[in-house]
PDB file of N, CA and C in Angstrom:
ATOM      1  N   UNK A   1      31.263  24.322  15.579  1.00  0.00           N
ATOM      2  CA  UNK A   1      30.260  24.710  14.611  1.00  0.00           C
ATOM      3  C   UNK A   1      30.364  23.854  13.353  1.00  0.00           C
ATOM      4  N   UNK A   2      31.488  23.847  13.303  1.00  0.00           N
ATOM      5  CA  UNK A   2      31.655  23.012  11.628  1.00  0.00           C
ATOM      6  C   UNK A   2      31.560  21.136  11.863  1.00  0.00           C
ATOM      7  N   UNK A   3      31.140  20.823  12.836  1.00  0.00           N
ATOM      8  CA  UNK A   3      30.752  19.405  13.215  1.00  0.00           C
ATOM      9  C   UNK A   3      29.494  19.600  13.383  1.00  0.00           C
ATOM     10  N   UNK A   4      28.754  20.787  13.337  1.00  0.00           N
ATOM     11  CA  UNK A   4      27.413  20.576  13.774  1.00  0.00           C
ATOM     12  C   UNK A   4      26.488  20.445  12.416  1.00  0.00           C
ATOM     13  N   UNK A   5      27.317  21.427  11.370  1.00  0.00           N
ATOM     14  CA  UNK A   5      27.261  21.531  10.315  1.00  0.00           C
ATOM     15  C   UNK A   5      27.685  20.070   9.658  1.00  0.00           C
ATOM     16  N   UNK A   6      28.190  19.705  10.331  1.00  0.00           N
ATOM     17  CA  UNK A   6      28.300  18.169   9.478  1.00  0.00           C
ATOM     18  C   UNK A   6      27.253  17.362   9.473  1.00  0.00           C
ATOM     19  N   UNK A   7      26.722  17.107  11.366  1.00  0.00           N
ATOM     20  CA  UNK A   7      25.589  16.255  11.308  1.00  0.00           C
ATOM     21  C   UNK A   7      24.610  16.605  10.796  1.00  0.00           C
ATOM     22  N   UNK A   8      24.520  18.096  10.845  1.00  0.00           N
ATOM     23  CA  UNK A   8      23.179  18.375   9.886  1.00  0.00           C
ATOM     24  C   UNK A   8      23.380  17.832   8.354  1.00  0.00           C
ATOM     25  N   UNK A   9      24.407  18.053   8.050  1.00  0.00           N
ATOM     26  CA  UNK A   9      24.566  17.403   6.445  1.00  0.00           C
ATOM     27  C   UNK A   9      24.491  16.265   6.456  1.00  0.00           C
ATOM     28  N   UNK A  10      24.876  15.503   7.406  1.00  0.00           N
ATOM     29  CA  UNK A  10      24.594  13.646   6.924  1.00  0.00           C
ATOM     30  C   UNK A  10      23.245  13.709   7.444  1.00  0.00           C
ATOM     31  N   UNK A  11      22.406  14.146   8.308  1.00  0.00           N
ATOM     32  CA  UNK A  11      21.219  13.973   8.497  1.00  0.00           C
ATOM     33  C   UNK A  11      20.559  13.956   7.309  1.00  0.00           C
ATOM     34  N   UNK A  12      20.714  15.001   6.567  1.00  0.00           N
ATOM     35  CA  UNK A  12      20.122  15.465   5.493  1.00  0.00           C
ATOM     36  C   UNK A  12      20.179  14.329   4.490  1.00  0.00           C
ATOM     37  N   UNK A  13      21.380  13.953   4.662  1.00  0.00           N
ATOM     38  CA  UNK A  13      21.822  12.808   3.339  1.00  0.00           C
ATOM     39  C   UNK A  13      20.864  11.502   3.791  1.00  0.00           C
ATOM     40  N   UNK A  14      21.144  11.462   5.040  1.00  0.00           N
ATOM     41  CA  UNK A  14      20.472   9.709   5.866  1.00  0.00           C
ATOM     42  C   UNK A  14      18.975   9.779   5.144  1.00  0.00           C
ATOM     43  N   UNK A  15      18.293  11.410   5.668  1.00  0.00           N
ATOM     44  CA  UNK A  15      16.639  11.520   5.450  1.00  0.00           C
ATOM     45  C   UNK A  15      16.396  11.462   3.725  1.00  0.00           C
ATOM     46  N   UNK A  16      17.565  11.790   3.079  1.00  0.00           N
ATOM     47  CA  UNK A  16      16.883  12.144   1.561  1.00  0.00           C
ATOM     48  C   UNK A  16      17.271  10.367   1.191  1.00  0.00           C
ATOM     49  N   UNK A  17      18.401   9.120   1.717  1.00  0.00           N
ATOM     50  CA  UNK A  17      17.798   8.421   1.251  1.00  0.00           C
ATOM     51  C   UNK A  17      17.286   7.137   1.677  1.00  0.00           C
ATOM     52  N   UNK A  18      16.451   8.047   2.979  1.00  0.00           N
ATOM     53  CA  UNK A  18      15.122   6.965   3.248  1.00  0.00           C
ATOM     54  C   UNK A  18      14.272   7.792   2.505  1.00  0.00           C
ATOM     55  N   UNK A  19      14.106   8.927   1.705  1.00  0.00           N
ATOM     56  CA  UNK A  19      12.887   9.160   1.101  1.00  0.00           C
ATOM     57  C   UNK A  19      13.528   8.231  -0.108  1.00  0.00           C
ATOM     58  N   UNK A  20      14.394   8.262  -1.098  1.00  0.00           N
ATOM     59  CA  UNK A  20      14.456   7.245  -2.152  1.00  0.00           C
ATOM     60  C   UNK A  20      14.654   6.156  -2.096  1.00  0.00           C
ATOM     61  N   UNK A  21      14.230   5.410  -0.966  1.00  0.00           N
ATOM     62  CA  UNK A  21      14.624   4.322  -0.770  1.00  0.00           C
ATOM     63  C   UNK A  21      12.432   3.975  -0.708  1.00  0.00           C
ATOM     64  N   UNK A  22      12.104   4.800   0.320  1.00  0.00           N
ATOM     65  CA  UNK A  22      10.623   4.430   0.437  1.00  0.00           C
ATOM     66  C   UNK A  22       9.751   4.618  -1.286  1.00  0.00           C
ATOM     67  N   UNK A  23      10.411   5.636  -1.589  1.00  0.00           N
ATOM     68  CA  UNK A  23       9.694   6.259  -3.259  1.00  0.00           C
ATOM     69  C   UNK A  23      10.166   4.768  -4.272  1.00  0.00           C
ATOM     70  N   UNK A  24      11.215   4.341  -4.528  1.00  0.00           N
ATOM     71  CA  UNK A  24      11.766   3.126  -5.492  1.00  0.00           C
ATOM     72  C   UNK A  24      10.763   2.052  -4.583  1.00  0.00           C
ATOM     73  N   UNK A  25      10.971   1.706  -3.158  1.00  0.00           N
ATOM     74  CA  UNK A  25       9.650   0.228  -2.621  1.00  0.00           C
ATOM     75  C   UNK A  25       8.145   0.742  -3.568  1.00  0.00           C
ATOM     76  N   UNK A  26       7.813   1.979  -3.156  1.00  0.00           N
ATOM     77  CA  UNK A  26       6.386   2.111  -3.536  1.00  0.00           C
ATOM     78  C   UNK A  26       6.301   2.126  -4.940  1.00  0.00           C
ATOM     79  N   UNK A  27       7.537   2.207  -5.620  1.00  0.00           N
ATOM     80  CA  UNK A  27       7.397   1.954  -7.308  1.00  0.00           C
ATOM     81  C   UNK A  27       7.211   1.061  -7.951  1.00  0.00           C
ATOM     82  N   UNK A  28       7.780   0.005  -7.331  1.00  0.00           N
ATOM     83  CA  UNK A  28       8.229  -1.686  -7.015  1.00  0.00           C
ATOM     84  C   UNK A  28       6.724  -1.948  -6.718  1.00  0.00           C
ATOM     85  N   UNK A  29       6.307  -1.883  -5.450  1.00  0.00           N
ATOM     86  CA  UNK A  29       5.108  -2.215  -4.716  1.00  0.00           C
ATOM     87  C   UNK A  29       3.844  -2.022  -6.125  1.00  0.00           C
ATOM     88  N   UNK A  30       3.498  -0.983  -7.284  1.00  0.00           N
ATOM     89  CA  UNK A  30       2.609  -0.182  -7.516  1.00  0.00           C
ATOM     90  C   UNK A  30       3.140  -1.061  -9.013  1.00  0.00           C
ATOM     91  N   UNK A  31       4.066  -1.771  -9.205  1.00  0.00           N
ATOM     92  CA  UNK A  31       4.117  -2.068 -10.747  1.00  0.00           C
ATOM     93  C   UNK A  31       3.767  -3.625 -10.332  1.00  0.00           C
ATOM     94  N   UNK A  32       3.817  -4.085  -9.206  1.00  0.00           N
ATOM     95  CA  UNK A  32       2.933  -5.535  -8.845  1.00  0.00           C
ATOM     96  C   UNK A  32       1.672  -5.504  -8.864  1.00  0.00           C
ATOM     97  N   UNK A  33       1.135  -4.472  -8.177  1.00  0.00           N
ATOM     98  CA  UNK A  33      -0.378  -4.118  -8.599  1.00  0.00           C
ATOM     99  C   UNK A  33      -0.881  -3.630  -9.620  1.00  0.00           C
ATOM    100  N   UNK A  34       0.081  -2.821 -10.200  1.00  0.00           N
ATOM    101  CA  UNK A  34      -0.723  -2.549 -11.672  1.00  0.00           C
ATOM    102  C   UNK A  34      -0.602  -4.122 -12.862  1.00  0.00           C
ATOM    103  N   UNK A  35       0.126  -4.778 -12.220  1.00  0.00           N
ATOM    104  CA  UNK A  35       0.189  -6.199 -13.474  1.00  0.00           C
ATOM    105  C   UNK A  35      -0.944  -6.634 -13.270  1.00  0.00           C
ATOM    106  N   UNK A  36      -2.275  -6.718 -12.011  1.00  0.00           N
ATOM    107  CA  UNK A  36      -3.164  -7.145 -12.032  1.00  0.00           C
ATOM    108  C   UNK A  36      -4.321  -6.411 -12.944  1.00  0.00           C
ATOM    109  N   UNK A  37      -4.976  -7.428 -13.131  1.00  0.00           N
ATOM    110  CA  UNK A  37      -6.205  -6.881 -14.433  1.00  0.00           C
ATOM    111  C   UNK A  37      -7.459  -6.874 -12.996  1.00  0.00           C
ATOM    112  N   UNK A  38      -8.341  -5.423 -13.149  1.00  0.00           N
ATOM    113  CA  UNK A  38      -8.840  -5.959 -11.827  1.00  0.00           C
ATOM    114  C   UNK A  38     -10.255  -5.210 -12.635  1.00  0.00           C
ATOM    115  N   UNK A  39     -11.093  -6.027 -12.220  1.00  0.00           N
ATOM    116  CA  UNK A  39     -12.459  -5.088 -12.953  1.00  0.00           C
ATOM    117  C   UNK A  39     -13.368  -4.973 -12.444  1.00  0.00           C
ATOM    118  N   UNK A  40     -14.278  -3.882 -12.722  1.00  0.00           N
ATOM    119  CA  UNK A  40     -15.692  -3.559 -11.552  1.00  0.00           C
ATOM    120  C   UNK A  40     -16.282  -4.057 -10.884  1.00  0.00           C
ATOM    121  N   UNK A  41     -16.592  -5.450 -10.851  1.00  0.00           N
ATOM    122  CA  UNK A  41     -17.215  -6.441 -10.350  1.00  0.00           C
ATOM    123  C   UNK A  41     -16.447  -7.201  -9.283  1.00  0.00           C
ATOM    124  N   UNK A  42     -15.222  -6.745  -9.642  1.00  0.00           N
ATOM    125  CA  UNK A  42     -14.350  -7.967  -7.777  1.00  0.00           C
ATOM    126  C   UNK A  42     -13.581  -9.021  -8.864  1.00  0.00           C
ATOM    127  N   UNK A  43     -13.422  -8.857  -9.942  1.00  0.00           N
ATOM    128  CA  UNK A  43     -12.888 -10.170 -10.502  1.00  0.00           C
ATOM    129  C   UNK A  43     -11.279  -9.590 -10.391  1.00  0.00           C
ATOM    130  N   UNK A  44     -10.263 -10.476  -9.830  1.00  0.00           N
ATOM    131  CA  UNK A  44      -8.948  -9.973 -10.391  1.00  0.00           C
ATOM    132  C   UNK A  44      -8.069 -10.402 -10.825  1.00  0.00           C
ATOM    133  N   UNK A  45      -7.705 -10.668 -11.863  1.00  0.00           N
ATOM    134  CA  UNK A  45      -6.698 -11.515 -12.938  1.00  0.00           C
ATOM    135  C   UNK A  45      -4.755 -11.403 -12.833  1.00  0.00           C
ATOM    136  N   UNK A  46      -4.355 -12.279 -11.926  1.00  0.00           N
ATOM    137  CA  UNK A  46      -2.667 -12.258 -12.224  1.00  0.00           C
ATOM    138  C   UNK A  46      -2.499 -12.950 -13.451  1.00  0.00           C
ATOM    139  N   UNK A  47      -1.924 -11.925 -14.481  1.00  0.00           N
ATOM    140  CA  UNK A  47      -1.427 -12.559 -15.696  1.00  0.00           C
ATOM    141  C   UNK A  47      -0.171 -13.336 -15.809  1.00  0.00           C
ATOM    142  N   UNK A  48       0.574 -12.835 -14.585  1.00  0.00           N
ATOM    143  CA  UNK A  48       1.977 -13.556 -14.230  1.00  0.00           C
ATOM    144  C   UNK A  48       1.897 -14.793 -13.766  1.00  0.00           C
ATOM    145  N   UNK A  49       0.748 -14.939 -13.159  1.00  0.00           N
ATOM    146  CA  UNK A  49       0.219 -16.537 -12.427  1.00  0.00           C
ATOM    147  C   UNK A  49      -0.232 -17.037 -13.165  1.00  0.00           C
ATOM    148  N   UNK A  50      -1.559 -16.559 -13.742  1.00  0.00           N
ATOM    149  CA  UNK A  50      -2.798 -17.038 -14.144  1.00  0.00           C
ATOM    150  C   UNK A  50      -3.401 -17.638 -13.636  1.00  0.00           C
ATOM    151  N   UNK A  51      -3.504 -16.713 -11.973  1.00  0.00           N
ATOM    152  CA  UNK A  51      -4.085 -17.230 -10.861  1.00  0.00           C
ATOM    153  C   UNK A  51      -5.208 -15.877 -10.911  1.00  0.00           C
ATOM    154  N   UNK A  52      -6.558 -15.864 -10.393  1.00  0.00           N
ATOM    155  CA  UNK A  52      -7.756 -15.308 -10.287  1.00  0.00           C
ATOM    156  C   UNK A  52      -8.173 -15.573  -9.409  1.00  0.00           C
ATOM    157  N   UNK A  53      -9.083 -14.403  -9.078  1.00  0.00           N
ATOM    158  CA  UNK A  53      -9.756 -14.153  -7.576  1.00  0.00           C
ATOM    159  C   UNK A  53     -10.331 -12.979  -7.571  1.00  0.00           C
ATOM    160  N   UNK A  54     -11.250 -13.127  -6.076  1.00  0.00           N
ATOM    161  CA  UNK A  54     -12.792 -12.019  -6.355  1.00  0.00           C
ATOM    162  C   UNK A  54     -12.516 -11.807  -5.181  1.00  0.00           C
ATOM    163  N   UNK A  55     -12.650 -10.166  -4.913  1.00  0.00           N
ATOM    164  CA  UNK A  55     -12.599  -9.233  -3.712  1.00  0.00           C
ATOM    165  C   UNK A  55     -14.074  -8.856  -3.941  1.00  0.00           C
ATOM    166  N   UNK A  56     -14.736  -8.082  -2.644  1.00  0.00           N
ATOM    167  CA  UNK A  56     -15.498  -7.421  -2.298  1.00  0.00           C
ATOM    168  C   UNK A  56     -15.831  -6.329  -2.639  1.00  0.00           C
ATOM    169  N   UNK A  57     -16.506  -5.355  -2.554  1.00  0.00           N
ATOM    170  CA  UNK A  57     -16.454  -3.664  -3.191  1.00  0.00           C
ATOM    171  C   UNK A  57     -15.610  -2.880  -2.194  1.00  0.00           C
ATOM    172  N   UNK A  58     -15.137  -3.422  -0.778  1.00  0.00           N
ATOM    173  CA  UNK A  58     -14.566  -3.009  -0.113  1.00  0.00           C
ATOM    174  C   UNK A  58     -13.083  -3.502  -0.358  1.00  0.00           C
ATOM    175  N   UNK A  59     -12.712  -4.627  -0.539  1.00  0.00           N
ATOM    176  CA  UNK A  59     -11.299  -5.251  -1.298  1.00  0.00           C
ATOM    177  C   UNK A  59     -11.024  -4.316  -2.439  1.00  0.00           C
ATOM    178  N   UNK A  60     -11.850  -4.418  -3.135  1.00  0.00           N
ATOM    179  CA  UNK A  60     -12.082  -3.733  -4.801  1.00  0.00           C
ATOM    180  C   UNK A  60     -11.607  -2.383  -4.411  1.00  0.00           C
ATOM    181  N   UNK A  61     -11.966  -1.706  -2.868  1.00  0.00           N
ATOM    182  CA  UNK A  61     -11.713  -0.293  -2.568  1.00  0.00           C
ATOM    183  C   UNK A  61      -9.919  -0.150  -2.727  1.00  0.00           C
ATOM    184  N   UNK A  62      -9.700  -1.221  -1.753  1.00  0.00           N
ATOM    185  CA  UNK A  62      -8.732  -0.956  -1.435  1.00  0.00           C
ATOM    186  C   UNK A  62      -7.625  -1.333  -2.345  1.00  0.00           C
ATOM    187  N   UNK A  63      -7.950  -2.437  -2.976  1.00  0.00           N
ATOM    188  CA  UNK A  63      -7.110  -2.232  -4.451  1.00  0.00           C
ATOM    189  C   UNK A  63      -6.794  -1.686  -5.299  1.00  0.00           C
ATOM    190  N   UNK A  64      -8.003  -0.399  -5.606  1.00  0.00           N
ATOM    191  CA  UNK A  64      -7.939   0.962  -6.076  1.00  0.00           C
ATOM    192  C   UNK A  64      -6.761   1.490  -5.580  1.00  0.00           C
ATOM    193  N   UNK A  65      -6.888   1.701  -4.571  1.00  0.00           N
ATOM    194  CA  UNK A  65      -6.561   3.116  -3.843  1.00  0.00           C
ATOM    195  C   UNK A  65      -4.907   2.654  -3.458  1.00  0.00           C
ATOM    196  N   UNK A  66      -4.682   1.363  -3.351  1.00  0.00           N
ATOM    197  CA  UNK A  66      -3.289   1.121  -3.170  1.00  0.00           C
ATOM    198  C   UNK A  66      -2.645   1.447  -4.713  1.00  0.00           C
ATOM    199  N   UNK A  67      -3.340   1.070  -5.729  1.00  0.00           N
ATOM    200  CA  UNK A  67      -2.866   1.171  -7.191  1.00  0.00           C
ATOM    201  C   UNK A  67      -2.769   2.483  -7.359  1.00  0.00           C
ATOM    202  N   UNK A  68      -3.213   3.322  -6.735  1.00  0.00           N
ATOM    203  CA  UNK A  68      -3.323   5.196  -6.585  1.00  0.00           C
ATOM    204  C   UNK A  68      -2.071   5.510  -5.675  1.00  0.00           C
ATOM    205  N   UNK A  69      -1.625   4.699  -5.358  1.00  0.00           N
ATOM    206  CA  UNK A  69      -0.384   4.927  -4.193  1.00  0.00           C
ATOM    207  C   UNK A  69      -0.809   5.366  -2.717  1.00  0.00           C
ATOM    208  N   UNK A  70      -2.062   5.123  -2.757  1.00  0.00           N
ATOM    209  CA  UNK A  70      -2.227   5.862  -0.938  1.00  0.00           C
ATOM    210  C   UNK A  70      -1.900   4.378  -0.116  1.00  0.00           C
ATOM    211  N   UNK A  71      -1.763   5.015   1.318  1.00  0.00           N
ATOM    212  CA  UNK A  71      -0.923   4.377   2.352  1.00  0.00           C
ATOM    213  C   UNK A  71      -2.169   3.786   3.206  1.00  0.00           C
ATOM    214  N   UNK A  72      -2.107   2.385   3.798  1.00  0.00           N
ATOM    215  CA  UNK A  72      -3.447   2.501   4.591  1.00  0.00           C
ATOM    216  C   UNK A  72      -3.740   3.459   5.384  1.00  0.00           C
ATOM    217  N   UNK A  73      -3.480   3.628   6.139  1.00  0.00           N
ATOM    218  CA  UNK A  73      -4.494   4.869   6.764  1.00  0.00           C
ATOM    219  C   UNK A  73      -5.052   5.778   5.986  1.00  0.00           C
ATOM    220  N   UNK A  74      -4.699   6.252   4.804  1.00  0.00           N
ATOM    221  CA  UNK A  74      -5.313   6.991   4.174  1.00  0.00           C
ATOM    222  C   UNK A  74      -6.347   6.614   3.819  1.00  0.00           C
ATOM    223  N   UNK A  75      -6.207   4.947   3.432  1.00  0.00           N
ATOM    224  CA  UNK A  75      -7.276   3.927   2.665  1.00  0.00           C
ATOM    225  C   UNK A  75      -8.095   3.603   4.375  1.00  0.00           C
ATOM    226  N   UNK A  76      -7.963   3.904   5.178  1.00  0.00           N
ATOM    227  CA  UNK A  76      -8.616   3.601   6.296  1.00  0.00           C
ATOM    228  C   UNK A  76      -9.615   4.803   6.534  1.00  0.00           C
ATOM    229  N   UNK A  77      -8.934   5.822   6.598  1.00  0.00           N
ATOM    230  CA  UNK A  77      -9.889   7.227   6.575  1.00  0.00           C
ATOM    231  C   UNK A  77     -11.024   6.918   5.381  1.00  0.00           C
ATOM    232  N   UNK A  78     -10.639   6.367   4.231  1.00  0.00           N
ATOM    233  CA  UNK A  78     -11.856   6.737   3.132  1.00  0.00           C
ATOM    234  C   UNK A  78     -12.517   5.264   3.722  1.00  0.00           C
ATOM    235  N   UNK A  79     -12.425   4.199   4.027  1.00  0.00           N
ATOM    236  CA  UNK A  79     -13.294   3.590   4.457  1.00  0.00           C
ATOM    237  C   UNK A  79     -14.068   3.642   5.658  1.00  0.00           C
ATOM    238  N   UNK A  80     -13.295   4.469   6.824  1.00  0.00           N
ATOM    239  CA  UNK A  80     -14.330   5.051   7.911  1.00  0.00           C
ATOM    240  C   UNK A  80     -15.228   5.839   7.367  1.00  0.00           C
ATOM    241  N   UNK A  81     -15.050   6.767   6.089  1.00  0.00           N
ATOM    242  CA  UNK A  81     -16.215   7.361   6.211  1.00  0.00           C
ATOM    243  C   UNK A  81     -17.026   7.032   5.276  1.00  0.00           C
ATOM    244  N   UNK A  82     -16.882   6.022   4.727  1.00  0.00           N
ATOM    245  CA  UNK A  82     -17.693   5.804   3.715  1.00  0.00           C
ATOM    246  C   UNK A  82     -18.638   4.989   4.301  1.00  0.00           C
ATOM    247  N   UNK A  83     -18.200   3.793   4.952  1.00  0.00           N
ATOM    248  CA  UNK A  83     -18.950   2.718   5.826  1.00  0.00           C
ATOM    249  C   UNK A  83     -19.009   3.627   7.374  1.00  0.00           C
ATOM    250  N   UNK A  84     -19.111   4.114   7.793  1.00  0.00           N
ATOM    251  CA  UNK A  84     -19.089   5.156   9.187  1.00  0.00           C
ATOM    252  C   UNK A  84     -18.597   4.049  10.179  1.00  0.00           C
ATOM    253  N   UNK A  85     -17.368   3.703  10.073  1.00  0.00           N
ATOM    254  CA  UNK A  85     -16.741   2.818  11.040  1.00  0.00           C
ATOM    255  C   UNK A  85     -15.347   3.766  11.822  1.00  0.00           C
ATOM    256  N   UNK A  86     -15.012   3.219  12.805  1.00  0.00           N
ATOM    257  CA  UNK A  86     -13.657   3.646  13.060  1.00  0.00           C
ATOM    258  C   UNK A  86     -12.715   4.052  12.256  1.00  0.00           C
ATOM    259  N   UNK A  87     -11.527   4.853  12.120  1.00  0.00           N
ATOM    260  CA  UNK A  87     -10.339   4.467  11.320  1.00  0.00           C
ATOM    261  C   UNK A  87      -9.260   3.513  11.690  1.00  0.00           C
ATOM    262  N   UNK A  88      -9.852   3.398  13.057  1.00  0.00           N
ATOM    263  CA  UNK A  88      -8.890   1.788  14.038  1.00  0.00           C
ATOM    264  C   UNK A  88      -9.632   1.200  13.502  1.00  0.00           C
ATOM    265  N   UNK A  89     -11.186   0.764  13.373  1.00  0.00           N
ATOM    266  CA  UNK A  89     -11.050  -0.665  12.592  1.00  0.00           C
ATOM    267  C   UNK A  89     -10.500  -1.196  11.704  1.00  0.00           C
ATOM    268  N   UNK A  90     -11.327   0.163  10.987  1.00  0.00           N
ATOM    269  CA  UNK A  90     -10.642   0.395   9.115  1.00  0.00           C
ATOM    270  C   UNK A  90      -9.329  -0.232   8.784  1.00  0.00           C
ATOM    271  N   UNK A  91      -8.946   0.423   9.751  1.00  0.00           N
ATOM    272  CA  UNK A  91      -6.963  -0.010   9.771  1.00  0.00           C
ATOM    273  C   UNK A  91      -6.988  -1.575  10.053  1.00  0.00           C
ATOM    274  N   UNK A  92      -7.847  -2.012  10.885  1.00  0.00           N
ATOM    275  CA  UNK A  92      -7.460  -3.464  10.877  1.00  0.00           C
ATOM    276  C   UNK A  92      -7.820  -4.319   9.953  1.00  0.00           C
ATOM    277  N   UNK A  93      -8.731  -3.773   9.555  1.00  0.00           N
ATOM    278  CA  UNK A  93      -9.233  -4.796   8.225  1.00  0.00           C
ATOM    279  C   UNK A  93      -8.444  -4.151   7.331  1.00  0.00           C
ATOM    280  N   UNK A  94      -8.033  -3.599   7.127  1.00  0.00           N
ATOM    281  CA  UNK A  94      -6.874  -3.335   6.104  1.00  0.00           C
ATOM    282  C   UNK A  94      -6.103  -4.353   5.742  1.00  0.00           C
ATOM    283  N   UNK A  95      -5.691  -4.316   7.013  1.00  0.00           N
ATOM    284  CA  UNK A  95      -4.018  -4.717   7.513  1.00  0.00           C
ATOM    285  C   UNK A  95      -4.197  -6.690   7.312  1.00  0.00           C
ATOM    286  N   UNK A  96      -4.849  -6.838   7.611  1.00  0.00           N
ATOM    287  CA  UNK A  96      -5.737  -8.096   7.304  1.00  0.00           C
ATOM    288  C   UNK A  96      -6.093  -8.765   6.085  1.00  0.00           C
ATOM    289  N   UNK A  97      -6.570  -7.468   5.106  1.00  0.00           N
ATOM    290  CA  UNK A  97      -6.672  -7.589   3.981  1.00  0.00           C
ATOM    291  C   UNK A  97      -5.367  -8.134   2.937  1.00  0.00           C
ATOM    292  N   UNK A  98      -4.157  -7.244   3.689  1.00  0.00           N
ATOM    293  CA  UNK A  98      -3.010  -6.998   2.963  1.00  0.00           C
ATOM    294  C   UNK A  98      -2.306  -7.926   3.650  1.00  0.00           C
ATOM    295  N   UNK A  99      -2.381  -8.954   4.465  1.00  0.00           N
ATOM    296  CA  UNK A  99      -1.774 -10.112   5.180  1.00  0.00           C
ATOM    297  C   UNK A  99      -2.137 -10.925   3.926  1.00  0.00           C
ATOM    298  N   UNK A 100      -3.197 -10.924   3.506  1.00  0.00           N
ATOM    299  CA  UNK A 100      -4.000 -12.020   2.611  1.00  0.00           C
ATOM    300  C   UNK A 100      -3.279 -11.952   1.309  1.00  0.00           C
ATOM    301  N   UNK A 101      -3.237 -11.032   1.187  1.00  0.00           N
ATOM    302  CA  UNK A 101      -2.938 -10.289  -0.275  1.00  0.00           C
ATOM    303  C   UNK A 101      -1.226 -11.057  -0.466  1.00  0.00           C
ATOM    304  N   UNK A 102      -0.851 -10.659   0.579  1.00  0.00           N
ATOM    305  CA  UNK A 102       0.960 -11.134   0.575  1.00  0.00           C
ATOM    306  C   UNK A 102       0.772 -12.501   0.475  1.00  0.00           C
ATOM    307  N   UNK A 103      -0.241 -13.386   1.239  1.00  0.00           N
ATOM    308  CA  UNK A 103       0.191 -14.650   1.153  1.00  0.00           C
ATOM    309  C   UNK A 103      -0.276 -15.466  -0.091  1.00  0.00           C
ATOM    310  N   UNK A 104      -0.967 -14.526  -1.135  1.00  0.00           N
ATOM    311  CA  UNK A 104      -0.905 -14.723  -2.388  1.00  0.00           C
ATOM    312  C   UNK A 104      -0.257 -14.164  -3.245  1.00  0.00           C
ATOM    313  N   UNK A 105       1.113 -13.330  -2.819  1.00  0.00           N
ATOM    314  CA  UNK A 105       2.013 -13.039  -3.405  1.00  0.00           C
ATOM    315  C   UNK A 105       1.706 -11.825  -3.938  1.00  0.00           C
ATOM    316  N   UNK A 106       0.761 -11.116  -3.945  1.00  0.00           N
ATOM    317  CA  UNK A 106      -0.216 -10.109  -4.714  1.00  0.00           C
ATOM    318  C   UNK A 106       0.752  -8.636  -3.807  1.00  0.00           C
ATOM    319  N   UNK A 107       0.570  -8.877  -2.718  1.00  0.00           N
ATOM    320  CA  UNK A 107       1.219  -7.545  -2.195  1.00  0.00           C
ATOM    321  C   UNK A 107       2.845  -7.954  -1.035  1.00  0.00           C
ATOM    322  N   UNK A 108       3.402  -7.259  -1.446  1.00  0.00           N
ATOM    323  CA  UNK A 108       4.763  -7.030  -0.402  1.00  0.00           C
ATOM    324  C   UNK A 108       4.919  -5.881   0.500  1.00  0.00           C
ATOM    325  N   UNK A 109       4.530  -5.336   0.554  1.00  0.00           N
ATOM    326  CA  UNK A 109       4.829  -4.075   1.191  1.00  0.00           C
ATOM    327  C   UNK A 109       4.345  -4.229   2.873  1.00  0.00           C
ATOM    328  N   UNK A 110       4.394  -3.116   3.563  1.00  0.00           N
ATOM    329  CA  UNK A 110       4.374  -3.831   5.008  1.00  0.00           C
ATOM    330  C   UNK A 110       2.518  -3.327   5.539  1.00  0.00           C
ATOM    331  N   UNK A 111       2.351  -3.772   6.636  1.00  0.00           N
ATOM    332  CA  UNK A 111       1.074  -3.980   6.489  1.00  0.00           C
ATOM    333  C   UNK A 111       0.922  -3.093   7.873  1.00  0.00           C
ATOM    334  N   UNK A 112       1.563  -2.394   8.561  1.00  0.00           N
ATOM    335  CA  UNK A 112       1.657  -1.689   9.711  1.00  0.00           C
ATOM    336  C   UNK A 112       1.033  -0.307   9.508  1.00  0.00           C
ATOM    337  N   UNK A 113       0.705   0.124   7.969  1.00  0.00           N
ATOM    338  CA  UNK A 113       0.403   1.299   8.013  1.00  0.00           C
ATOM    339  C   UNK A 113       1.399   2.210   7.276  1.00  0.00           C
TER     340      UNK A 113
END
């Protein structure tokens, strides 16, 4: 009993720190995106670069909503229903989106969802 009681306690310990381990990435992740200046129109300003660039109203979506902390799929659900597409597409153009995004240094985080 008192070994079972153990693994439950390191379980506990393992799970609480992959939650602070995922909560500090997405803090990390969310203070790279908030350095961008991003404005209604698709324009978006790295002040750290002083590199610029124009997203779409659908880019523009999803730049929101990552700066809000949601996860793609979440950002996939609000674009299935907004555009009445799949949430498998959604997800791929996401994921696509955020390939792009990394290889301008703009996003790190993983792109799987």
């Amino acid at each position: 009993m008192e070994a079972l009681l153990k693994v439950k306690s390191n379980l506990g310990y393992s799970l609480f720190k992959i939650y602070l381990l995922n909560y500090i990435l997405n803090y990390l992740l969310a203070m790279k995106l908030s350095r961008l200046a991003i404005s209604d129109e698709g324009f978006v300003f790295d002040p750290e670069t002083g590199n610029a660039y124009t997203v779409n109203e659908t880019g523009l979506l999803v730049l929101k909503a990552l700066r809000e902390g949601k996860s793609p799929p979440e950002i996939a659900q609000a674009l299935s229903e907004k555009y009445e597409i799949s949430p498998g597409a959604a997800l791929r153009d996401i994921e696509e989106f955020l390939e792009i995004l990394r290889r301008y240094h703009l996003w790190e985080g993983k792109t799987d969802g």
